[in-house]
Protein backbone atom coordinates (compact mmCIF):
# COMPACT_ATOMS: atom_id res chain seq x y z
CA UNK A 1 57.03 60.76 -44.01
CA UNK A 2 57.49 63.15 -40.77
CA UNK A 3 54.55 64.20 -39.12
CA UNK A 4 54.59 67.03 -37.26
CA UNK A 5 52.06 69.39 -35.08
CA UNK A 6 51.76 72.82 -35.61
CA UNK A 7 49.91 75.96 -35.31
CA UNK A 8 49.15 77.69 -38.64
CA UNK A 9 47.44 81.13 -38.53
CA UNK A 10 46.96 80.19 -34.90
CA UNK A 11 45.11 77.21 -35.92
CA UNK A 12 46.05 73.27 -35.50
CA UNK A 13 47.38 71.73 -38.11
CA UNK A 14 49.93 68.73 -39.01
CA UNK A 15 52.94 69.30 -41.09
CA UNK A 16 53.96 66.30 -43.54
CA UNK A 17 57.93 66.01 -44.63
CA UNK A 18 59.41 64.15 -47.04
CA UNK A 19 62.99 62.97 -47.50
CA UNK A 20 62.97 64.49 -51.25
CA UNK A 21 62.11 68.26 -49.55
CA UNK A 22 58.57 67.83 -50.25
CA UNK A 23 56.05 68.72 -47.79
CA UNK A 24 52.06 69.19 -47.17
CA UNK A 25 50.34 70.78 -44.30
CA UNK A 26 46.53 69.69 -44.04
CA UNK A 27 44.48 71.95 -41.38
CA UNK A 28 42.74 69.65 -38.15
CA UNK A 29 39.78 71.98 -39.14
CA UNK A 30 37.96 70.62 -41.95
CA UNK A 31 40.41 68.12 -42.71
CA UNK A 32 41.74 70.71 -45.32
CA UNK A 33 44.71 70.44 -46.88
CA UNK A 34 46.43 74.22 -47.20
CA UNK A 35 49.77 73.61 -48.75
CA UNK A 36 51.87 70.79 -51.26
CA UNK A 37 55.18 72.08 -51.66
CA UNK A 38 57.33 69.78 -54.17
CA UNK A 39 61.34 69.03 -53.94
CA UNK A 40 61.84 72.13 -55.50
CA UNK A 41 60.30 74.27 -52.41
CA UNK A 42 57.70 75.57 -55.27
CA UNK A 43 54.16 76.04 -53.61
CA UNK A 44 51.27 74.32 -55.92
CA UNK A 45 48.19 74.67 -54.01
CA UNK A 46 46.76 77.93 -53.27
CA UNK A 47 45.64 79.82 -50.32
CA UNK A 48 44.08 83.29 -49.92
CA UNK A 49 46.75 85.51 -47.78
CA UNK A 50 42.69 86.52 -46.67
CA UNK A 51 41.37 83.15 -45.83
CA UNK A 52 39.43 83.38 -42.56
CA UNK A 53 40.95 81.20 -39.18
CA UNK A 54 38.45 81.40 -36.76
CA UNK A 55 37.63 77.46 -36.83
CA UNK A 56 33.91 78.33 -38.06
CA UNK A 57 34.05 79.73 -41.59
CA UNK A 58 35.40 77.87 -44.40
CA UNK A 59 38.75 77.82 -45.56
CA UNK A 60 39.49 79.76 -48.79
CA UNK A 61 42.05 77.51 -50.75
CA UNK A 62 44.05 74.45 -50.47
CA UNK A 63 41.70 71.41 -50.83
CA UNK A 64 38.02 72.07 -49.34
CA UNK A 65 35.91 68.49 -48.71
CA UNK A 66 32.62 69.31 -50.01
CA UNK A 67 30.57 66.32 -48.08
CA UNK A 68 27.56 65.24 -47.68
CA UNK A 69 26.34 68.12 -49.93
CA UNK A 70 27.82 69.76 -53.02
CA UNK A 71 27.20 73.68 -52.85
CA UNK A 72 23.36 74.85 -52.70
CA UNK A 73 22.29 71.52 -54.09
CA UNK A 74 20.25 70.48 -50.74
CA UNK A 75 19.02 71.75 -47.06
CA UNK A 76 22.65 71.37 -45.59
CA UNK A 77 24.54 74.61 -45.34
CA UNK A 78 26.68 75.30 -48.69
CA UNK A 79 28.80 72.31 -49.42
CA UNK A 80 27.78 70.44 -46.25
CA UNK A 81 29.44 70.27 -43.08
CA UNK A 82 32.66 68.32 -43.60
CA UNK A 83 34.67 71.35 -44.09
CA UNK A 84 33.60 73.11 -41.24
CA UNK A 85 34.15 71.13 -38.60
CA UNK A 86 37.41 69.12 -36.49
CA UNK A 87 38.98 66.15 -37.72
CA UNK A 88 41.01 63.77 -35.41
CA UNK A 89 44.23 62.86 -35.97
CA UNK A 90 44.71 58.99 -36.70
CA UNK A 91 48.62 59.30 -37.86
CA UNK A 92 49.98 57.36 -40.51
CA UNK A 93 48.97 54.50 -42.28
CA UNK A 94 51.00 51.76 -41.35
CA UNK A 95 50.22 50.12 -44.70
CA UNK A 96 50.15 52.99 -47.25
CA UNK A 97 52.16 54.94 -45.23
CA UNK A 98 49.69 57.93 -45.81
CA UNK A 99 48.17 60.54 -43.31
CA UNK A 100 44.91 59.73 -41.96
CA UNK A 101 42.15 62.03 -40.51
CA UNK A 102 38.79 61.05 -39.33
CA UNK A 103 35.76 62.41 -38.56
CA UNK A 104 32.35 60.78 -37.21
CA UNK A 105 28.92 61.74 -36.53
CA UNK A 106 27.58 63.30 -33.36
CA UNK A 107 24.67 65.06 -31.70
CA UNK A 108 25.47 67.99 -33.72
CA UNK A 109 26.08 66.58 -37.06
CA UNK A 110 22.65 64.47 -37.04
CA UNK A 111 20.83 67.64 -36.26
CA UNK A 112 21.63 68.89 -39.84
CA UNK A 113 22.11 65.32 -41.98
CA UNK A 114 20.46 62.36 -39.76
CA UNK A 115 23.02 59.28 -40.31
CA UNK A 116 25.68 57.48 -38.62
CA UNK A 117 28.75 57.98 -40.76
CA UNK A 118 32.74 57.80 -40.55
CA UNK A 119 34.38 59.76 -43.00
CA UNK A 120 38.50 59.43 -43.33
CA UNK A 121 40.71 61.51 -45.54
CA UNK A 122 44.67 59.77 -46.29
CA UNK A 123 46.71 62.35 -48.12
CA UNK A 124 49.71 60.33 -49.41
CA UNK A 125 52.95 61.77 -50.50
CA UNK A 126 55.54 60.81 -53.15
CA UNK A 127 58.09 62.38 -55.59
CA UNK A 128 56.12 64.93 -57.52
CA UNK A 129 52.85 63.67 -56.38
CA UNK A 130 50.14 63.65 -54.13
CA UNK A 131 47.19 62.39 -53.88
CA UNK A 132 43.74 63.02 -51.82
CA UNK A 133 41.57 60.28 -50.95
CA UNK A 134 38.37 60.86 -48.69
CA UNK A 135 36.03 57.82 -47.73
CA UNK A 136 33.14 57.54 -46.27
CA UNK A 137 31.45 54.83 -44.88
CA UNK A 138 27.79 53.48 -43.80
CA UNK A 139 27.84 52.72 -40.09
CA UNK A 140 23.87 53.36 -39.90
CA UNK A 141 21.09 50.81 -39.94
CA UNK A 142 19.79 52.68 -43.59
CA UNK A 143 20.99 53.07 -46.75
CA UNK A 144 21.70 57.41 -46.93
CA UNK A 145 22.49 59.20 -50.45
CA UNK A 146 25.24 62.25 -50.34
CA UNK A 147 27.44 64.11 -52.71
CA UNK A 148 30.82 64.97 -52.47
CA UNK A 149 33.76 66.74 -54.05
CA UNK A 150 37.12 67.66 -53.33
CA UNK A 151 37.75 71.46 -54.21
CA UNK A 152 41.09 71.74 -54.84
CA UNK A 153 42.86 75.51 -55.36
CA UNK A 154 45.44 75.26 -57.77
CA UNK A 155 48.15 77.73 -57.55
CA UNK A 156 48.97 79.38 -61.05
CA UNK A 157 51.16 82.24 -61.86
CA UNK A 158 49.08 84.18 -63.72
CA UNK A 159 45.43 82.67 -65.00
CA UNK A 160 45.96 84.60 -68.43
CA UNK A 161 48.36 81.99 -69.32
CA UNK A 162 47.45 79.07 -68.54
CA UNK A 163 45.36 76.29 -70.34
CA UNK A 164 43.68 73.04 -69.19
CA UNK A 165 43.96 70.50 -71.54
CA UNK A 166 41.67 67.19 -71.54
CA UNK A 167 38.28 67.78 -71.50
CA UNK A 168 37.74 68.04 -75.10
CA UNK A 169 34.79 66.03 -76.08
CA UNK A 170 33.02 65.85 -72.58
CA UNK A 171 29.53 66.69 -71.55
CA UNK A 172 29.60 70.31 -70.12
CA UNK A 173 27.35 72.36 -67.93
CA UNK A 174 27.84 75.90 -68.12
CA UNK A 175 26.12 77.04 -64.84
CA UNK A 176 27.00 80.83 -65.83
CA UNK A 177 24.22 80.47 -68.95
CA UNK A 178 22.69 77.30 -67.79
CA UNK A 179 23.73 75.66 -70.96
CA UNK A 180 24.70 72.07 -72.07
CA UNK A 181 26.84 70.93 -74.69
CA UNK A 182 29.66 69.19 -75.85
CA UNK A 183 33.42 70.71 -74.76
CA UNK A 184 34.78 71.19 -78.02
CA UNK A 185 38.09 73.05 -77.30
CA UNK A 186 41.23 71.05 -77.32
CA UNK A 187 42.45 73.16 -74.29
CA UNK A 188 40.40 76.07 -71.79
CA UNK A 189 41.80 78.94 -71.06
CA UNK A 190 40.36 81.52 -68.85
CA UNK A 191 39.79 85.27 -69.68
CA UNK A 192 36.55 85.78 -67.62
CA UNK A 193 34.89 83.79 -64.69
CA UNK A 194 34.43 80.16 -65.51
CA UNK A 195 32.08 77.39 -63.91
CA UNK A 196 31.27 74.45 -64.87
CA UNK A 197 30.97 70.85 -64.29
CA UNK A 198 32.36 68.02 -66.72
CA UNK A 199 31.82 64.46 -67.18
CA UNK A 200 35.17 63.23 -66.08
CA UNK A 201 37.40 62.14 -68.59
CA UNK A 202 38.86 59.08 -69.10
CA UNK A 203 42.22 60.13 -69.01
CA UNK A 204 44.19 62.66 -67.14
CA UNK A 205 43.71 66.11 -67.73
CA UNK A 206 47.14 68.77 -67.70
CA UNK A 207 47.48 72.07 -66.12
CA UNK A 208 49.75 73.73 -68.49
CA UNK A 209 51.45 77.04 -67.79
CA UNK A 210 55.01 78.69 -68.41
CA UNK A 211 56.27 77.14 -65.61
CA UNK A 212 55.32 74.18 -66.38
CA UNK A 213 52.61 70.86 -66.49
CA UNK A 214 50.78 69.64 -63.88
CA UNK A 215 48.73 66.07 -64.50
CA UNK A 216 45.28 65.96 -62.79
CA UNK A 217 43.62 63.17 -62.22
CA UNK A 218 40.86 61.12 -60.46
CA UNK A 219 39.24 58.14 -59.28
CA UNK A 220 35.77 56.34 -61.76
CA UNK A 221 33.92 56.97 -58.40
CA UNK A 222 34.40 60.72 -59.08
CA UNK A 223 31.99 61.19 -62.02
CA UNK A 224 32.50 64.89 -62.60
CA UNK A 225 35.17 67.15 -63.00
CA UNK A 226 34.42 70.82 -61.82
CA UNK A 227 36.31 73.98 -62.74
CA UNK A 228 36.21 77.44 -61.43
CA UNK A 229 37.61 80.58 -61.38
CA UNK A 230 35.60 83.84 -60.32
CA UNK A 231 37.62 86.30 -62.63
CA UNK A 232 37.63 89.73 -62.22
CA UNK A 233 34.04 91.09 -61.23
CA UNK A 234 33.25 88.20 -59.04
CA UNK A 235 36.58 87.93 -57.06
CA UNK A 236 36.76 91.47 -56.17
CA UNK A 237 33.54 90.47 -54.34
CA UNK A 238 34.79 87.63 -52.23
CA UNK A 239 35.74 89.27 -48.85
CA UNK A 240 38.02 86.20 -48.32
CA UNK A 241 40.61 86.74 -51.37
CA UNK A 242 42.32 89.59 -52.92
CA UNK A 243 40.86 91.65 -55.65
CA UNK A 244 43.49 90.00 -57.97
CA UNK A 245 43.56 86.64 -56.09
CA UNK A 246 41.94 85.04 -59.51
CA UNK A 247 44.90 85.46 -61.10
CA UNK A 248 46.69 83.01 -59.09
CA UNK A 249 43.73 80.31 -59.19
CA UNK A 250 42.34 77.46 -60.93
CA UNK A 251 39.98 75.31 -59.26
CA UNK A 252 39.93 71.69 -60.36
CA UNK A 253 37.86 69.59 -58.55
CA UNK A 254 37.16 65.95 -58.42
CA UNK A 255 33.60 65.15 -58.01
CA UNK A 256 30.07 63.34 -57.63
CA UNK A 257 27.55 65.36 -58.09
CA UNK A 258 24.93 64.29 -60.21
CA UNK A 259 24.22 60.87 -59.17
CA UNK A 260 24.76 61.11 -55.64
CA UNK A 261 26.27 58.49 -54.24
CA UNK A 262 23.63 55.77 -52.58
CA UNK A 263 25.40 54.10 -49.42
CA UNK A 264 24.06 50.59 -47.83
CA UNK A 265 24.74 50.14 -44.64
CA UNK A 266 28.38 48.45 -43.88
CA UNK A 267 28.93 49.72 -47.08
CA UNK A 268 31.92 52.43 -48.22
CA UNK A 269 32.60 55.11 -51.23
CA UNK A 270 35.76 56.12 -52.00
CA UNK A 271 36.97 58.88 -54.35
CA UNK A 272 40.44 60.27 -54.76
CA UNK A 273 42.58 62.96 -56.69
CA UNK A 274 46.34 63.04 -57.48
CA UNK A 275 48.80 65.52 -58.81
CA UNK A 276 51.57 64.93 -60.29
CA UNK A 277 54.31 67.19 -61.47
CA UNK A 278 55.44 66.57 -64.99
């Protein structure tokens, strides 16, 4: 894998080549990745052409880490702090040959969460894949709870035909009618806007549209499984993306929400996601 710097939308970021024609470029800020491209030069992450640069807001698209915090669920700011703020650069894994960013607490980050903490992200590569891993690890003298997720922006062609297949069966939370029940639908598909978080399944789930399948899956660490799309109403609110920018969306995110994770010192959590082009 090649690893390049570059500027993108006049921000830092790394460019990752491989010998098949695939490539990812993950943004220094946030640690976020922005684009997957596969062999076939066909883009399968998206990013709003609105997203804000400005290395203080959040990225919209690509793969947001939500860490230490999972949206309003706390006193951080919405989905903690991870996102918002520079990663280093620690190359490639000379064992996994994956990309590795890091990020560690300082002055500022103990003003808003009060714990010693490394946190790495490897973003490995291969034909028709890739996968996300972000770990974090106890470097503090006390155990610390935190929950994490990693919000990934699927590109789709058009949301009116596409289904997600593989949650049948699986605890759901509706958070639009604060409802729980059982998934019962052998495959969603998405007319309106849609949120809500799943007990992961066992198995892979499949993003299936016209163009064809994309496998989804996740690490046991990841207990939940959150999808989202704002639809019509919602995304023509979002300053960041276009009024139709929901059509091209699907949010699929590997998760751990509801337990958070409880971290002993010395100790580390590890949770990853992978696509894979079928």
């Amino acid at each position: 894998m090649d690893i390049n710097p570059i500027e993108f939308r006049g921000r830092p970021a790394l460019h990752a080549a491989a010998s098949d024609g695939s490539a990812f470029i993950v943004s220094l800020h946030g640690a976020q990745l922005l684009s997957w491209t596969t062999a076939d030069r066909m883009e399968r992450l998206y990013l709003s052409p609105r997203a804000v640069f400005d290395g203080q807001a959040a990225i919209r698209g690509g793969v947001p880490i939500c860490c230490p915090q999972f949206n309003q669920r706390g006193m951080l700011p919405k989905h903690g702090f991870m996102r918002n703020l520079p990663w280093e650069n620690r190359g490639v894994d000379p064992t996994s040959g994956e990309l590795v960013l890091r990020l560690r607490d300082d002055a500022a980050t103990r003003k808003l969460w009060p714990h010693a903490f490394e946190a790495r992200l490897h973003v490995g590569m291969g034909a028709g894949r890739l996968r996300t891993t972000l770990t974090l690890l106890n470097v503090d003298h006390a155990p610390f709870s935190f929950a994490a997720a990693l919000h990934t922006y699927l590109r789709v062609d058009d949301i009116a035909q596409v289904r997600l297949e593989g949650l049948q069966g699986a605890a759901r939370w509706d958070s639009l009618r604060d409802d729980r029940h059982v998934e019962t639908a052998p495959a969603l598909r998405f007319d309106a806007e849609f949120d809500s978080v799943y007990a992961a399944p066992a198995k892979p789930m499949r993003l299936v549209q016209p163009g064809g399948t994309l496998e989804i899956s996740q690490s046991a660490s990841c207990s939940e499984t959150v999808v989202w799309n704002p639809g019509a109403a919602l995304g023509a609110k979002l300053a960041d993306m276009p009024e139709d920018g929901y059509r091209h969306m699907l949010c699929v995110e590997a998760a751990r929400i509801d337990e958070q994770v409880l971290l002993l010192p010395g100790a580390q959590w590890q949770g990853w996601q992978q696509l894979r082009v079928l």
